[in-house]
C-alpha atoms as a PDB file:
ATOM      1  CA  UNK A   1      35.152 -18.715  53.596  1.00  0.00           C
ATOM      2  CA  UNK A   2      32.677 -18.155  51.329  1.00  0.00           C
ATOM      3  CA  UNK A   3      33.136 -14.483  49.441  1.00  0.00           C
ATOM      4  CA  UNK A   4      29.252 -14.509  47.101  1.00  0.00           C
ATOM      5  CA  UNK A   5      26.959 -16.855  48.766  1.00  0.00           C
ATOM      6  CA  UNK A   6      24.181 -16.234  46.290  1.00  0.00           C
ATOM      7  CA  UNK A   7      26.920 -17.691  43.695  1.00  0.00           C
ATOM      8  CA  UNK A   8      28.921 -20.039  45.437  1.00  0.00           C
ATOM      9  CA  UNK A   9      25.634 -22.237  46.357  1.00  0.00           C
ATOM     10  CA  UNK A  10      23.802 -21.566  42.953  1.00  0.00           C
ATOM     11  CA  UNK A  11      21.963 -24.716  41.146  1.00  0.00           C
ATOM     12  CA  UNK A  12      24.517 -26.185  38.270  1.00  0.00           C
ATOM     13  CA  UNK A  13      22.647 -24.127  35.193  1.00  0.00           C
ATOM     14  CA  UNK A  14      22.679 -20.929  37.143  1.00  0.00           C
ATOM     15  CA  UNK A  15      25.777 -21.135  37.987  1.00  0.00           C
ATOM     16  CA  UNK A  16      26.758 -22.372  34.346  1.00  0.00           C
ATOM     17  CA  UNK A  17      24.695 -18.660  33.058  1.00  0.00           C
ATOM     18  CA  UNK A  18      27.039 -16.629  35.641  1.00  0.00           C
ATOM     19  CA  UNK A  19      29.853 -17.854  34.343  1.00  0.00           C
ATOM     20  CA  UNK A  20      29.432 -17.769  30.203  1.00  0.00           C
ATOM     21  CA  UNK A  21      28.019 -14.167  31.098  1.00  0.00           C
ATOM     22  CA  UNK A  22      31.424 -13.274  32.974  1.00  0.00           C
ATOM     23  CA  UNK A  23      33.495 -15.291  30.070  1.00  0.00           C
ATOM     24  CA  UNK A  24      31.514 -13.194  27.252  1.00  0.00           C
ATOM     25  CA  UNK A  25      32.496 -10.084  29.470  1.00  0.00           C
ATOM     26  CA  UNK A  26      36.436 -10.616  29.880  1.00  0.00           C
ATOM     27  CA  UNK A  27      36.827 -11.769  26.482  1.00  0.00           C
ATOM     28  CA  UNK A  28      34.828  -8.070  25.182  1.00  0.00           C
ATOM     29  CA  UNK A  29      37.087  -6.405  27.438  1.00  0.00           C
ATOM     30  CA  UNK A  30      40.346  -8.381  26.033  1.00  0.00           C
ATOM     31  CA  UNK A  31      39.524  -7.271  22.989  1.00  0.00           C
ATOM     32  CA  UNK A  32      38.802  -4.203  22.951  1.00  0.00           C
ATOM     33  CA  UNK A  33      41.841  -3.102  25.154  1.00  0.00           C
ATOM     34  CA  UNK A  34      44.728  -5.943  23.162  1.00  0.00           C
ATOM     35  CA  UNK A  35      45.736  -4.367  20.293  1.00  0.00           C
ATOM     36  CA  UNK A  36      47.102  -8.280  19.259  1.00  0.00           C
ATOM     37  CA  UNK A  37      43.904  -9.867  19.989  1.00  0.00           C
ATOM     38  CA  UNK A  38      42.333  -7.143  17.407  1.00  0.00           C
ATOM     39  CA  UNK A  39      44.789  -7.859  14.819  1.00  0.00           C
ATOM     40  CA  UNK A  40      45.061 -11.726  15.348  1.00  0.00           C
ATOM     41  CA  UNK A  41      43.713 -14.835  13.688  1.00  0.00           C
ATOM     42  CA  UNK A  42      41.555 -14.766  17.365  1.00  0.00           C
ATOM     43  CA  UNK A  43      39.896 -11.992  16.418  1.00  0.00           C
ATOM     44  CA  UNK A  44      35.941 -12.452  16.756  1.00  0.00           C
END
């Protein structure tokens, strides 16, 4: 079953751009709503 066709059968670079884009985007999100991310030697 394939859920995002447009992703799923992507060229290896696209697909490489989709996924650092949706990496940067969890890791912003972690960190703005982990108050020990914020306050740990992780911190950005």
């Amino acid at each position: 079953m394939i859920f995002e066709p447009e992703i799923e059968m992507m060229e290896r670079g696209g697909l490489e751009e989709v996924q650092s884009a949706r990496l940067r985007e969890m890791v912003s999100t972690v960190y703005e709503r982990v108050p020990f991310m914020r306050e740990s030697d992780l911190a950005i």
